[in-house]
C-alpha atoms as a PDB file:
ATOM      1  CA  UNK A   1     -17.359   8.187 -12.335  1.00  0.00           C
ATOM      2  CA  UNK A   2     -16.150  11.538 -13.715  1.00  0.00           C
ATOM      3  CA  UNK A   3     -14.779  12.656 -10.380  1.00  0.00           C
ATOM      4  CA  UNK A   4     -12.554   9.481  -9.856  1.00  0.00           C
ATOM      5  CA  UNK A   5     -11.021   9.476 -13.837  1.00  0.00           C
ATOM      6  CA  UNK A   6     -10.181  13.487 -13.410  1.00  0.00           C
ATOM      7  CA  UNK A   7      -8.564  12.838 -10.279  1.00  0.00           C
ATOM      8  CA  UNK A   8      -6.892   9.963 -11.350  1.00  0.00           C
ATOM      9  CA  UNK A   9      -5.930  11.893 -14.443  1.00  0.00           C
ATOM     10  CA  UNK A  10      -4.557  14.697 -12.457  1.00  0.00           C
ATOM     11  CA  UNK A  11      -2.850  13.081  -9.957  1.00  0.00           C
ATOM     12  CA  UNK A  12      -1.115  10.538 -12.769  1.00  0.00           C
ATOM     13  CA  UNK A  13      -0.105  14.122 -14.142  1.00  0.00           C
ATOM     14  CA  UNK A  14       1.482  15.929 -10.841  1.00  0.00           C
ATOM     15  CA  UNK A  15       3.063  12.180  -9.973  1.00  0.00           C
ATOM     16  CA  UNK A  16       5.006  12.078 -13.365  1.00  0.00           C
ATOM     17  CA  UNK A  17       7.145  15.441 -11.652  1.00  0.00           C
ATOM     18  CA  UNK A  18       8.884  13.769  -9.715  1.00  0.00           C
ATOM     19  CA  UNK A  19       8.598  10.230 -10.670  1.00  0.00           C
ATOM     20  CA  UNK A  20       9.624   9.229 -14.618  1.00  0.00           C
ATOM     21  CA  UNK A  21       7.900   6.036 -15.938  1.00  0.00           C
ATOM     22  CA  UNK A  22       6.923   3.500 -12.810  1.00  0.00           C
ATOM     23  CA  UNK A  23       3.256   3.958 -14.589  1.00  0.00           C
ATOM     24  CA  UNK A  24       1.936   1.031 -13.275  1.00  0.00           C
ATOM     25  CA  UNK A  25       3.107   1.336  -9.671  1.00  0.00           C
ATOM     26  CA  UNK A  26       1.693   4.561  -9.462  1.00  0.00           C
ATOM     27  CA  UNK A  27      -1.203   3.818 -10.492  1.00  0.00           C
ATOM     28  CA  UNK A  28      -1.730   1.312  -8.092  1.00  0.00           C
ATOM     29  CA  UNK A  29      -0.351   3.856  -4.857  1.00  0.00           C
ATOM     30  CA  UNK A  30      -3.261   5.759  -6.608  1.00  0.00           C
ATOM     31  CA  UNK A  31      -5.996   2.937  -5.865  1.00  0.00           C
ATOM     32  CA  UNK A  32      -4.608   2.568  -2.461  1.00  0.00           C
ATOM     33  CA  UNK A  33      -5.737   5.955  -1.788  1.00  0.00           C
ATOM     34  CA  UNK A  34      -9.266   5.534  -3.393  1.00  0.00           C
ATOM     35  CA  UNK A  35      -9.843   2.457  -1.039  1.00  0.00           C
ATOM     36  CA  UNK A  36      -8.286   3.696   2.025  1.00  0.00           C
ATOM     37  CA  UNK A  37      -6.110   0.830   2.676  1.00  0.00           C
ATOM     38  CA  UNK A  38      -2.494   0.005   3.227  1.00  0.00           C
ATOM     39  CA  UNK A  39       0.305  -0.608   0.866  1.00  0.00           C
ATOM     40  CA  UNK A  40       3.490  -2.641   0.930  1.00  0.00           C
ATOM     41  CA  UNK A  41       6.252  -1.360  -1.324  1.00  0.00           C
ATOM     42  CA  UNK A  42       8.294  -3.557  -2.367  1.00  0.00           C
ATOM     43  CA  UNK A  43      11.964  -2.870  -4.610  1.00  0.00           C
ATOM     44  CA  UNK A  44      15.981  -2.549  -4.290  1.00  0.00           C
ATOM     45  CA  UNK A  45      17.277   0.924  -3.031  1.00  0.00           C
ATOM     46  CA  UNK A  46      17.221   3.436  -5.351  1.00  0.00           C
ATOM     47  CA  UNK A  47      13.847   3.007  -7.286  1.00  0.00           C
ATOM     48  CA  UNK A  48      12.351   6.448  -6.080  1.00  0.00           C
ATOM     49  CA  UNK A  49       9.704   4.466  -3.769  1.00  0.00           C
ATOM     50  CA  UNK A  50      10.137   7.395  -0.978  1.00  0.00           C
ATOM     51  CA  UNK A  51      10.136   9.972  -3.479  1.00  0.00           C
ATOM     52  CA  UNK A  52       6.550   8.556  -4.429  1.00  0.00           C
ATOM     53  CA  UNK A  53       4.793   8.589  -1.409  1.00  0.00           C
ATOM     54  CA  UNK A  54       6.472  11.701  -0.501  1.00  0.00           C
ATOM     55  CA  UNK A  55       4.951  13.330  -3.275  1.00  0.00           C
ATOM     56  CA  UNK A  56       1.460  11.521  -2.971  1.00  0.00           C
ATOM     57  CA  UNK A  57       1.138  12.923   0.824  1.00  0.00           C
ATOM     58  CA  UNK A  58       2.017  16.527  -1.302  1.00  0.00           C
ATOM     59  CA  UNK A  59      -0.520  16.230  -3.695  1.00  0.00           C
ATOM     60  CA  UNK A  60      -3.359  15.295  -1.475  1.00  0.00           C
ATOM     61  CA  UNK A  61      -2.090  17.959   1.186  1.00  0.00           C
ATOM     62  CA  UNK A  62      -2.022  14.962   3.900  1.00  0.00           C
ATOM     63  CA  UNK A  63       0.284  15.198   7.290  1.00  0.00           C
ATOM     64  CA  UNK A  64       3.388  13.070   6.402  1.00  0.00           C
ATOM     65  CA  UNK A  65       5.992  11.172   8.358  1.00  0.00           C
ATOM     66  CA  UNK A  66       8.456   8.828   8.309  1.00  0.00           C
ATOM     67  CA  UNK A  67       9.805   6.228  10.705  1.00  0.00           C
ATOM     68  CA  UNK A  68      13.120   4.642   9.642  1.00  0.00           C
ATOM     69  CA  UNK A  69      12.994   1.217  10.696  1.00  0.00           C
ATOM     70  CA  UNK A  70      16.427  -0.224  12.588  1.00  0.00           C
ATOM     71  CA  UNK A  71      16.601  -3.427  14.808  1.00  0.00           C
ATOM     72  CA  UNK A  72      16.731  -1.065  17.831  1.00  0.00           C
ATOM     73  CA  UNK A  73      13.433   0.760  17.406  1.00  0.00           C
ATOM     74  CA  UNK A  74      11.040   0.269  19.629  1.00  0.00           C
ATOM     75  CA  UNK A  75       7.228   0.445  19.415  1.00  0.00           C
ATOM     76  CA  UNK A  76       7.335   3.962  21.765  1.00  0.00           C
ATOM     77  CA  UNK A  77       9.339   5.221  19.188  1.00  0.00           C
ATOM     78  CA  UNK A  78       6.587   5.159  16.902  1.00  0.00           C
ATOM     79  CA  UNK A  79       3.357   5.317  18.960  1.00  0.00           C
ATOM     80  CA  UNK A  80       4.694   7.852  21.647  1.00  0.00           C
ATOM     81  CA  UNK A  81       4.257   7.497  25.012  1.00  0.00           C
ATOM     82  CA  UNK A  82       3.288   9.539  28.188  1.00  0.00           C
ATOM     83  CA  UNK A  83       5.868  11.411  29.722  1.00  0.00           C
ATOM     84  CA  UNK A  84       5.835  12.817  33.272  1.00  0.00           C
ATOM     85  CA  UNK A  85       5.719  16.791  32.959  1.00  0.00           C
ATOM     86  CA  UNK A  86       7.636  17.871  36.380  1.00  0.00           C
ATOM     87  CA  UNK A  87       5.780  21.867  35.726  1.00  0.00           C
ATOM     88  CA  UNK A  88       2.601  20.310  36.086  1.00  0.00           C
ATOM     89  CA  UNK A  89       3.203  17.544  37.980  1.00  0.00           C
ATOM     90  CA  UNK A  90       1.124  15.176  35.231  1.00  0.00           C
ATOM     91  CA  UNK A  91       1.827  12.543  32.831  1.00  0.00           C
ATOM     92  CA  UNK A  92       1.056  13.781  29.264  1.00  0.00           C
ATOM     93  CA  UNK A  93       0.921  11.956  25.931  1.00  0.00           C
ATOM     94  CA  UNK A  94       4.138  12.877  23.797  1.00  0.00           C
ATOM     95  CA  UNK A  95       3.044  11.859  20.364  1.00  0.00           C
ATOM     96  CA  UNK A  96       4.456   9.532  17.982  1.00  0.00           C
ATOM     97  CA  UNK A  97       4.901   9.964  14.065  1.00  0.00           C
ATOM     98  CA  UNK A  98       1.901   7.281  13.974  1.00  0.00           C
ATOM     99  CA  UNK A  99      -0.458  10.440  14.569  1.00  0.00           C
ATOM    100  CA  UNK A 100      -0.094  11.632  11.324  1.00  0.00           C
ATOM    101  CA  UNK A 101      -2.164  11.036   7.805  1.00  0.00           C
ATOM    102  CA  UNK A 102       0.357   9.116   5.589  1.00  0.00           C
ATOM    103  CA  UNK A 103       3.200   7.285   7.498  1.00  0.00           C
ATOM    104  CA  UNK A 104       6.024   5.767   5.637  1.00  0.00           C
ATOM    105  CA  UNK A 105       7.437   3.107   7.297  1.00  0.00           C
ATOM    106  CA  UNK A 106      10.870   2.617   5.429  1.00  0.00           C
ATOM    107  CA  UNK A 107      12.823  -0.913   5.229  1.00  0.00           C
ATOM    108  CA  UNK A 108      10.037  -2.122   7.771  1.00  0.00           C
ATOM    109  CA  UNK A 109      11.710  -5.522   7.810  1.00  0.00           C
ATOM    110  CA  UNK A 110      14.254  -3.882   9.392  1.00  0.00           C
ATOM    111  CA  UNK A 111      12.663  -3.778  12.764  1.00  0.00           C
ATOM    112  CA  UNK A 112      12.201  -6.347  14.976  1.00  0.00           C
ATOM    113  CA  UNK A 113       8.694  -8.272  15.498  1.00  0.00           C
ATOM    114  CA  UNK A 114       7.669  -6.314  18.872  1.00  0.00           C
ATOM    115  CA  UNK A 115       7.673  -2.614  17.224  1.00  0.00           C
ATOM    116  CA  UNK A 116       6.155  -4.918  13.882  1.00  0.00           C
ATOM    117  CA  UNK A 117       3.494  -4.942  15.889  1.00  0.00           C
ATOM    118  CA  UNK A 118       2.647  -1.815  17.155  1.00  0.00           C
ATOM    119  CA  UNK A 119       1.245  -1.207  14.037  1.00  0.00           C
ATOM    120  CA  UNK A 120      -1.632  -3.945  13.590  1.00  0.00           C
ATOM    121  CA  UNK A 121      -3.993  -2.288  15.637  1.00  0.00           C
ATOM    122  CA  UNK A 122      -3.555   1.633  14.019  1.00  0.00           C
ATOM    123  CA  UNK A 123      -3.372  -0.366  10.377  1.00  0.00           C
ATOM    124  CA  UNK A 124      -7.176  -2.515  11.279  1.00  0.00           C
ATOM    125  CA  UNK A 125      -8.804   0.128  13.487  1.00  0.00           C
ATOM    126  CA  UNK A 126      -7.067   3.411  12.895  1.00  0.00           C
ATOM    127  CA  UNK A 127      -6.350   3.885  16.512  1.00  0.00           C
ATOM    128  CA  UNK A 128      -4.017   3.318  19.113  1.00  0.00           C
ATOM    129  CA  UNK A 129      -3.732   2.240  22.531  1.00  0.00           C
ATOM    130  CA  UNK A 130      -1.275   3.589  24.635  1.00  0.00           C
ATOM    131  CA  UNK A 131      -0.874   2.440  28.811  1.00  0.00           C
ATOM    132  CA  UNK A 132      -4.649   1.282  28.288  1.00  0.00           C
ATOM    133  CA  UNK A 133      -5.917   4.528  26.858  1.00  0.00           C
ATOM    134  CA  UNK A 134      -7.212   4.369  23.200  1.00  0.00           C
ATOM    135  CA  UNK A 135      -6.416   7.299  21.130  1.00  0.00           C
ATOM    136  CA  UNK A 136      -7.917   7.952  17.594  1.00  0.00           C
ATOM    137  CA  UNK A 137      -5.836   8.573  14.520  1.00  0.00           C
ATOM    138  CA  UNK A 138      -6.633  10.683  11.424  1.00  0.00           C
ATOM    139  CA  UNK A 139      -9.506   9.203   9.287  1.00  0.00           C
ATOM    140  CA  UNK A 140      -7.122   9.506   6.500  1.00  0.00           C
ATOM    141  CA  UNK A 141      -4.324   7.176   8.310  1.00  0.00           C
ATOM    142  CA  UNK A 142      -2.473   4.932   6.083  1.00  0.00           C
ATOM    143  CA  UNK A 143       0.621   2.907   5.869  1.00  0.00           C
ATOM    144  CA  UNK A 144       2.681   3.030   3.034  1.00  0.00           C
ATOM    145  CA  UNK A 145       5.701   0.433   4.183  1.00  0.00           C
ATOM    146  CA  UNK A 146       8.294  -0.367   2.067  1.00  0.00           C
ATOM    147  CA  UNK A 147      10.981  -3.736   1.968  1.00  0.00           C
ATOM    148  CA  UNK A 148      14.252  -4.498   0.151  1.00  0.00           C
ATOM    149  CA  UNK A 149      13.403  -8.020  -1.532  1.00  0.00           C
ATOM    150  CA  UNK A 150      17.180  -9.282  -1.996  1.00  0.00           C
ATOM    151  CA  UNK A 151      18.804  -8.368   1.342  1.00  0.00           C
ATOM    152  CA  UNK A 152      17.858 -10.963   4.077  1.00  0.00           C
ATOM    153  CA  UNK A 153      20.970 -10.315   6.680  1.00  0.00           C
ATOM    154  CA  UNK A 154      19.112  -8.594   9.770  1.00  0.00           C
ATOM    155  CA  UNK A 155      15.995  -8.560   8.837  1.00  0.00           C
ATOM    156  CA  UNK A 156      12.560 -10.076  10.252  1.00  0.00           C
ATOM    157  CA  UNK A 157      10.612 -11.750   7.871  1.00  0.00           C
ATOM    158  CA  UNK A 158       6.834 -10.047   8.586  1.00  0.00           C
ATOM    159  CA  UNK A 159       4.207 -12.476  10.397  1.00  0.00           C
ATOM    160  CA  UNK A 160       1.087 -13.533   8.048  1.00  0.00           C
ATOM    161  CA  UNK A 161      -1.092 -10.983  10.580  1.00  0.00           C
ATOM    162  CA  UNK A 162       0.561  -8.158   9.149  1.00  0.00           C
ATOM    163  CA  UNK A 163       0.851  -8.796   5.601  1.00  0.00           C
ATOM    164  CA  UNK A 164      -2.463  -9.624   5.646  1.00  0.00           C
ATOM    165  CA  UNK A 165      -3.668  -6.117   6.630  1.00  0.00           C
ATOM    166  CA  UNK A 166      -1.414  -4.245   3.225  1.00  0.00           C
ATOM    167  CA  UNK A 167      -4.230  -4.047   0.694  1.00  0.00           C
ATOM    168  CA  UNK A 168      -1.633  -4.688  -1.932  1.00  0.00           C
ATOM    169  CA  UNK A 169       2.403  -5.492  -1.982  1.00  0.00           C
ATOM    170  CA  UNK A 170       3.432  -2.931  -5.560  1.00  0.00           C
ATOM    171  CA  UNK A 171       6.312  -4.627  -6.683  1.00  0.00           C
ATOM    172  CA  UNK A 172       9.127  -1.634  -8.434  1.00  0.00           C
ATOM    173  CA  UNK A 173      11.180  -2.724 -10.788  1.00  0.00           C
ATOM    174  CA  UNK A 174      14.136  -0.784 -12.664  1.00  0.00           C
ATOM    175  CA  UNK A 175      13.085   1.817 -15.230  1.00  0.00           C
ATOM    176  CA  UNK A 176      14.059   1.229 -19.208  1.00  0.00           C
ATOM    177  CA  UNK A 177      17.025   2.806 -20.643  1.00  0.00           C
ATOM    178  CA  UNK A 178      14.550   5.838 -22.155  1.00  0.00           C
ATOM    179  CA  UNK A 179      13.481   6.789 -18.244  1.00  0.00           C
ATOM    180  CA  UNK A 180      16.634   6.040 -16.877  1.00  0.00           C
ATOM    181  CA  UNK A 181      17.821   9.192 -18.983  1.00  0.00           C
ATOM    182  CA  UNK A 182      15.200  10.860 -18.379  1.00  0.00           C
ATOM    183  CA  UNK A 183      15.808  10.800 -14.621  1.00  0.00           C
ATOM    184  CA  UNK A 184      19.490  11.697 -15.186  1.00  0.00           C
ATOM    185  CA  UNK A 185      18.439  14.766 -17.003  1.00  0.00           C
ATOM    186  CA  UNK A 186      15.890  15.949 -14.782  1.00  0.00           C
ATOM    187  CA  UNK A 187      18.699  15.937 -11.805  1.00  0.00           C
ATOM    188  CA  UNK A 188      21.034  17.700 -14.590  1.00  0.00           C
ATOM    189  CA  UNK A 189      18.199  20.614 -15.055  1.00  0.00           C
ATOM    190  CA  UNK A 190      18.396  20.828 -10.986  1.00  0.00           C
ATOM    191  CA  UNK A 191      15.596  18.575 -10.031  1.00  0.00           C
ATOM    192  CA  UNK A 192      16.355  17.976  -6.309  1.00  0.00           C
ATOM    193  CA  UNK A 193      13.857  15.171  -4.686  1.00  0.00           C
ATOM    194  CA  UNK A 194      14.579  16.889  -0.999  1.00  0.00           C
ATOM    195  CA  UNK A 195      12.863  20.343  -2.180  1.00  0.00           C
ATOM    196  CA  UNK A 196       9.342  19.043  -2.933  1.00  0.00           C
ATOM    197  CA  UNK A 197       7.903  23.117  -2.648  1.00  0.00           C
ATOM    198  CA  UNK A 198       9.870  23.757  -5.817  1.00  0.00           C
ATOM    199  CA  UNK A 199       8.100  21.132  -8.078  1.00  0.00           C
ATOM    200  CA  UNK A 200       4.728  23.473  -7.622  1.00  0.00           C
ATOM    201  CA  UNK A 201       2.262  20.356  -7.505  1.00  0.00           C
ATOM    202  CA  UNK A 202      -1.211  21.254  -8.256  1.00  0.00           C
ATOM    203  CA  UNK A 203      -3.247  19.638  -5.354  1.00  0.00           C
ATOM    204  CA  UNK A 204      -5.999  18.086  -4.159  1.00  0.00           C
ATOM    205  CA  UNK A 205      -8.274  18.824  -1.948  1.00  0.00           C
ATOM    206  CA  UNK A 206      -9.767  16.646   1.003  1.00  0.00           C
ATOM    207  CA  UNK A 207     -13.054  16.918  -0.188  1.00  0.00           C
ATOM    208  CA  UNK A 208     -12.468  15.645  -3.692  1.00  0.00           C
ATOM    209  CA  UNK A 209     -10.363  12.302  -2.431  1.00  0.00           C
ATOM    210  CA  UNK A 210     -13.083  11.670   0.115  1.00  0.00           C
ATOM    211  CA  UNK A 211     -15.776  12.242  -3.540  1.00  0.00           C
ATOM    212  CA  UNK A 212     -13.569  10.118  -4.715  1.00  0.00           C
ATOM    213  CA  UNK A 213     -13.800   7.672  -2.627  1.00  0.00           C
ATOM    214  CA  UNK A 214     -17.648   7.527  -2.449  1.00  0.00           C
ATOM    215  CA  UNK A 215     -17.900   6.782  -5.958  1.00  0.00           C
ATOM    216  CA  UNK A 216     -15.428   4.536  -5.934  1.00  0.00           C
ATOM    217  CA  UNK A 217     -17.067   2.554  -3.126  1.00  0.00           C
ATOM    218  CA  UNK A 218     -20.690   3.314  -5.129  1.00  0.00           C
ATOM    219  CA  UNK A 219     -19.338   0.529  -7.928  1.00  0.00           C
ATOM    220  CA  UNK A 220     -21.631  -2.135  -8.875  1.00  0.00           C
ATOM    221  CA  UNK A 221     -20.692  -5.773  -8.228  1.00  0.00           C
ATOM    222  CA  UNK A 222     -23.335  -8.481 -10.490  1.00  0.00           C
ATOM    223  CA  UNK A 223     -23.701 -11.523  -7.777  1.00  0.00           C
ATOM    224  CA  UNK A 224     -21.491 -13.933 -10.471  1.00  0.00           C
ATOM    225  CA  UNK A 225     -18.222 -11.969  -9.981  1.00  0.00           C
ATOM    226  CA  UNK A 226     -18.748 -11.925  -6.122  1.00  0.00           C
ATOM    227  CA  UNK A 227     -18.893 -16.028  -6.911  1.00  0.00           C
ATOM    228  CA  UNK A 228     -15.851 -15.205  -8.896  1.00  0.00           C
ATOM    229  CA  UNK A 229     -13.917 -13.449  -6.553  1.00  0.00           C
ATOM    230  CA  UNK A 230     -14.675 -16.000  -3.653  1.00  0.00           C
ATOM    231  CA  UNK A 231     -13.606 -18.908  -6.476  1.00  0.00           C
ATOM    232  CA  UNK A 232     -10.548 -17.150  -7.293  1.00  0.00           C
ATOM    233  CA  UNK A 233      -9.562 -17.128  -3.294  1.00  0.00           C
ATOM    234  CA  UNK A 234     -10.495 -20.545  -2.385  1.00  0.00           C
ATOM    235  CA  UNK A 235      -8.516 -21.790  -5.330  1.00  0.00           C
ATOM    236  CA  UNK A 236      -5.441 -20.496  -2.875  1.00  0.00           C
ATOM    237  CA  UNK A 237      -6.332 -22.663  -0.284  1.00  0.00           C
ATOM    238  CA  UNK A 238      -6.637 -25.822  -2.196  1.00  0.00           C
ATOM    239  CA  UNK A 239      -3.513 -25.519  -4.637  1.00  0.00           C
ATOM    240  CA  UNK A 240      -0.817 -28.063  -4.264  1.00  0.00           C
ATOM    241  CA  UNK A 241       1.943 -25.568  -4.125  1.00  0.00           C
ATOM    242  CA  UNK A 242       0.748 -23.608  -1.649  1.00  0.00           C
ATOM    243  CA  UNK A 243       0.180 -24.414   2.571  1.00  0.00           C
ATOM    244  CA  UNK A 244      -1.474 -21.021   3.614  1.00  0.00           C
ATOM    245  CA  UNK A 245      -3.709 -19.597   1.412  1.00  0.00           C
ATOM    246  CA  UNK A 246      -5.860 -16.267   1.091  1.00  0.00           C
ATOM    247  CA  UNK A 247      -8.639 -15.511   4.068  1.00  0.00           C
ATOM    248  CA  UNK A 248     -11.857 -13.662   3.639  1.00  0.00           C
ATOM    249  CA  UNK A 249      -9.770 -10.101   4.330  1.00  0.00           C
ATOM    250  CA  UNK A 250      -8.204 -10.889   0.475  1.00  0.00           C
ATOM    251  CA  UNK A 251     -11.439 -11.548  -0.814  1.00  0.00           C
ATOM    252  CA  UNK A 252     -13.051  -8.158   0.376  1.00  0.00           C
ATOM    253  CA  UNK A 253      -9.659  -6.617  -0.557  1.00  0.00           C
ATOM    254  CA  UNK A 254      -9.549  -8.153  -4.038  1.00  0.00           C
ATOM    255  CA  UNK A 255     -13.587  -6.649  -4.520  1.00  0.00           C
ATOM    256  CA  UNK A 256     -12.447  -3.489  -3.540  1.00  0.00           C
ATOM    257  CA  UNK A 257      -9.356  -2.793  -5.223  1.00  0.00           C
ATOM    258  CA  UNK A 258     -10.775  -4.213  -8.351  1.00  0.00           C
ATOM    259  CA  UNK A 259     -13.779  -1.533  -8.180  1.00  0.00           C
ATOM    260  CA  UNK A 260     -10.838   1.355  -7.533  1.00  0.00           C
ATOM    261  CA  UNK A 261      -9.852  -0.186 -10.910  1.00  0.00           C
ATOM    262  CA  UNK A 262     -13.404   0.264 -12.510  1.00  0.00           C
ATOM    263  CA  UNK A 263     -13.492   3.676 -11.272  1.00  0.00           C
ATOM    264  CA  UNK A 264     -10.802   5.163 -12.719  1.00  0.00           C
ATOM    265  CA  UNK A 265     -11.484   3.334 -16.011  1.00  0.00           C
ATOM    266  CA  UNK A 266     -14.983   5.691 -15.673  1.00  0.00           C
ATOM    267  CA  UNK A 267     -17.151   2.233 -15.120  1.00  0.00           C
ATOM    268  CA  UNK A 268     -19.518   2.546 -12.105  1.00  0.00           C
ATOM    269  CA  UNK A 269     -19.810  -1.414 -12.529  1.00  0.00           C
ATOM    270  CA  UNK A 270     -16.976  -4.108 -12.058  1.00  0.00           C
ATOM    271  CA  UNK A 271     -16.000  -6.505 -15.323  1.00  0.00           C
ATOM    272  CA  UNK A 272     -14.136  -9.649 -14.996  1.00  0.00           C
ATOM    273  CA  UNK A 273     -10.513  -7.799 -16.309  1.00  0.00           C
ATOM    274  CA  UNK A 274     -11.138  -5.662 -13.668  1.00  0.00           C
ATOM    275  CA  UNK A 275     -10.575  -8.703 -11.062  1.00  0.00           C
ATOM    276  CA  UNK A 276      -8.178 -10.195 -13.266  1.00  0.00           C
ATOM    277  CA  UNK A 277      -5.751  -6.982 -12.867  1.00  0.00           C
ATOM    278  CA  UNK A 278      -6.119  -6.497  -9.156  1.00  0.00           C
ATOM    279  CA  UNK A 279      -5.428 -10.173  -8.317  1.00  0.00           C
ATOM    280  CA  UNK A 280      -1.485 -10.484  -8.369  1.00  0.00           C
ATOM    281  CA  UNK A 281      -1.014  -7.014  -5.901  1.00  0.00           C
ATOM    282  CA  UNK A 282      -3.341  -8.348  -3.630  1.00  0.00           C
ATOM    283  CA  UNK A 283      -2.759 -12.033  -3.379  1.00  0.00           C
ATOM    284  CA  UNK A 284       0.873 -12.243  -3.854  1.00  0.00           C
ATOM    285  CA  UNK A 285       1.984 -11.256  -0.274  1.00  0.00           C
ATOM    286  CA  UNK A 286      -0.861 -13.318   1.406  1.00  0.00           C
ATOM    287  CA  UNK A 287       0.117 -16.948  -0.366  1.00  0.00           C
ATOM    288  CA  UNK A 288       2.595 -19.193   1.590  1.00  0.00           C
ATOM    289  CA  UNK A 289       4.135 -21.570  -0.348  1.00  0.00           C
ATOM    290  CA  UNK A 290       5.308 -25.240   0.320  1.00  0.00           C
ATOM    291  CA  UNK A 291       8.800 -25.989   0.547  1.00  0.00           C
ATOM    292  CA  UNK A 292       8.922 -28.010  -2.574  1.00  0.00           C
ATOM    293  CA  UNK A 293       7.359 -25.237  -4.766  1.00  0.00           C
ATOM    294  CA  UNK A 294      10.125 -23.026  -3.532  1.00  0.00           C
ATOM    295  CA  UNK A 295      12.739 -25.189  -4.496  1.00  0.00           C
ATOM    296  CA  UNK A 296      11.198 -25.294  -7.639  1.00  0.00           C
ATOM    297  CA  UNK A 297      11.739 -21.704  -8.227  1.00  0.00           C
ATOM    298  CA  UNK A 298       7.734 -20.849  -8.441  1.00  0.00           C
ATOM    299  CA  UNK A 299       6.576 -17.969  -7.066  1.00  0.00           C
ATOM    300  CA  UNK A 300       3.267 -16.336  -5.371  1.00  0.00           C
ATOM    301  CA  UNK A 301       2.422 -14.777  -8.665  1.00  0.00           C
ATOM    302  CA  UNK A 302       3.057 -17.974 -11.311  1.00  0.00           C
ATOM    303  CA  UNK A 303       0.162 -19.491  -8.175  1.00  0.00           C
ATOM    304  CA  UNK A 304      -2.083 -16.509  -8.935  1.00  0.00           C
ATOM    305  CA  UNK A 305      -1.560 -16.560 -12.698  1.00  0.00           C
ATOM    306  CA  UNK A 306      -2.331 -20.721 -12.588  1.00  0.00           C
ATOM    307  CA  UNK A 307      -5.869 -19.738 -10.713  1.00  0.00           C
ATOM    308  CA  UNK A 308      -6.545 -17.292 -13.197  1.00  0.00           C
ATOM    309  CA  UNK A 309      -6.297 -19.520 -16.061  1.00  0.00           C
ATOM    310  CA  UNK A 310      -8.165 -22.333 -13.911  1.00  0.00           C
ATOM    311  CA  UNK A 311     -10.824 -20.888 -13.044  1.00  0.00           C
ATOM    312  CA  UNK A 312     -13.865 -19.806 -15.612  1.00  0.00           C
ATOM    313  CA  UNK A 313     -14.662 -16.194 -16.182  1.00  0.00           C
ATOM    314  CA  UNK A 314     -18.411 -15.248 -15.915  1.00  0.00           C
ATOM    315  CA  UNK A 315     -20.192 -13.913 -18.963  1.00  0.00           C
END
């Protein structure tokens, strides 16, 4: 696993420019990228959650873009659509930002359902399909969307579909009085988050994510914590407090995150903590809870802590 702790190592490194503290929601942006999957971002303005996506596309040398959600946007406006060309007399394809490696799709609550959903099929198959055409997108594609949590007015709550296809929801929460300075200081020594060029990341090449990857993928799973795993997500779907709980996507998520997890600890085999860590990012956004347990002021992770403790670990 020595290629997935340097590059974790490294990238924890070049991240830390830009970004002060936030260690364990980087971290986790980082396992996205091991898996391949989607991520969710979730925290109030201001918490640098552009600024770290911004700077992951840098360090990996991916094609970034970014689609500012508003209830007017439409799902051409982020697919494309074909355009007649009057020199040629021909309808060609004028390309939307979804064509693109990492797309951040900010305060995607924002937009209505219909454009919502022009992104199911790119996030499940990585492709598109535009006036019955299908059109590929990068092999790298991802989705790094991100939500404000505490302003409801005009937004659309997203459908179970979607949120099932994030890998994870990263929750951001405000930095301690030590980063908070920290941050202040930087801007005071002319760090501008706009000028990315000028922070002179280090990078990473294609090849060594896609290494990355492999071995990340090449983790060992022992049969009893694939009983685990599978334990852990029908416990969701019995629990009192909640009426929808995980599918078989969480459980395949939950196994894969949790090796990203083992691989950047330098394991090529998957431990119980390992499972343990990944659970709350990838069940939390997938649990619907009953009315009652709302009211009661519980939340999608006290559920996933309760399992936890419920269930036995495997020796």
């Amino acid at each position: 696993m020595n290629k997935v702790t340097e590059l974790a190592a490294h990238v924890r490194g070049e991240l830390s420019k830009a970004v002060v503290g936030q260690r364990e929601s980087l971290d986790q942006l980082l396992l996205v990228m091991l898996v391949g999957g989607h991520a969710l971002v979730e925290g109030v303005p201001g918490l640098a959650k552009t600024l770290a996506v911004k700077a992951l596309a840098h360090i990996f040398q991916l094609k970034f873009q970014r689609v500012q959600c508003t209830p007017d946007l439409m799902p051409a406006d982020i697919l494309g659509a074909n355009v007649f060309n009057l020199s040629t007399s021909a309808f060609a394809l004028h390309r939307g930002p979804i064509f693109t490696d990492l797309l951040l799709v900010d305060e995607i609550n924002r937009t209505p359902p219909r454009t919502q959903s022009a992104l199911l099929e790119a996030m499940e198959e990585k492709q598109v399909t535009i006036d019955g055409t299908r059109h590929e997108l990068s092999k790298s594609f991802a989705v790094f969307a991100t939500q404000n949590p505490v302003e409801f007015e005009g937004t659309y709550p997203l459908p179970e579909a979607q949120l099932d296809r994030f890998l994870v929801k990263i929750r951001i929460g405000y930095p301690d009085a030590e980063q908070e300075a920290q941050v202040l200081q930087n801007y005071q020594d002319g760090f501008d988050p706009r000028d990315l060029q000028r922070m002179n990341f280090s990078t990473v090449p294609l090849e060594a994510l896609l290494a990355a990857q492999q071995e990340t993928a090449a983790v060992r799973v022992e049969p009893a914590l694939l009983r685990y795993i599978v334990t852990l997500v029908a416990r969701t779907r019995n629990s009192t407090a909640v009426s929808l709980g995980a599918s078989p996507r969480a459980a395949i998520s939950l196994m894969l995150f949790a090796k990203a997890i083992a691989a950047t600890e330098g394991r090529d085999y998957l431990i119980p903590d390992d499972i343990k860590f990944a659970a709350p990012p990838i069940l939390r956004h997938r649990l619907v809870l009953k009315p009652e347990a709302d009211l009661e002021g519980m939340s999608a992770d006290q559920v996933v802590r309760e399992i936890l403790r419920s269930v036995e670990v495997p020796k």
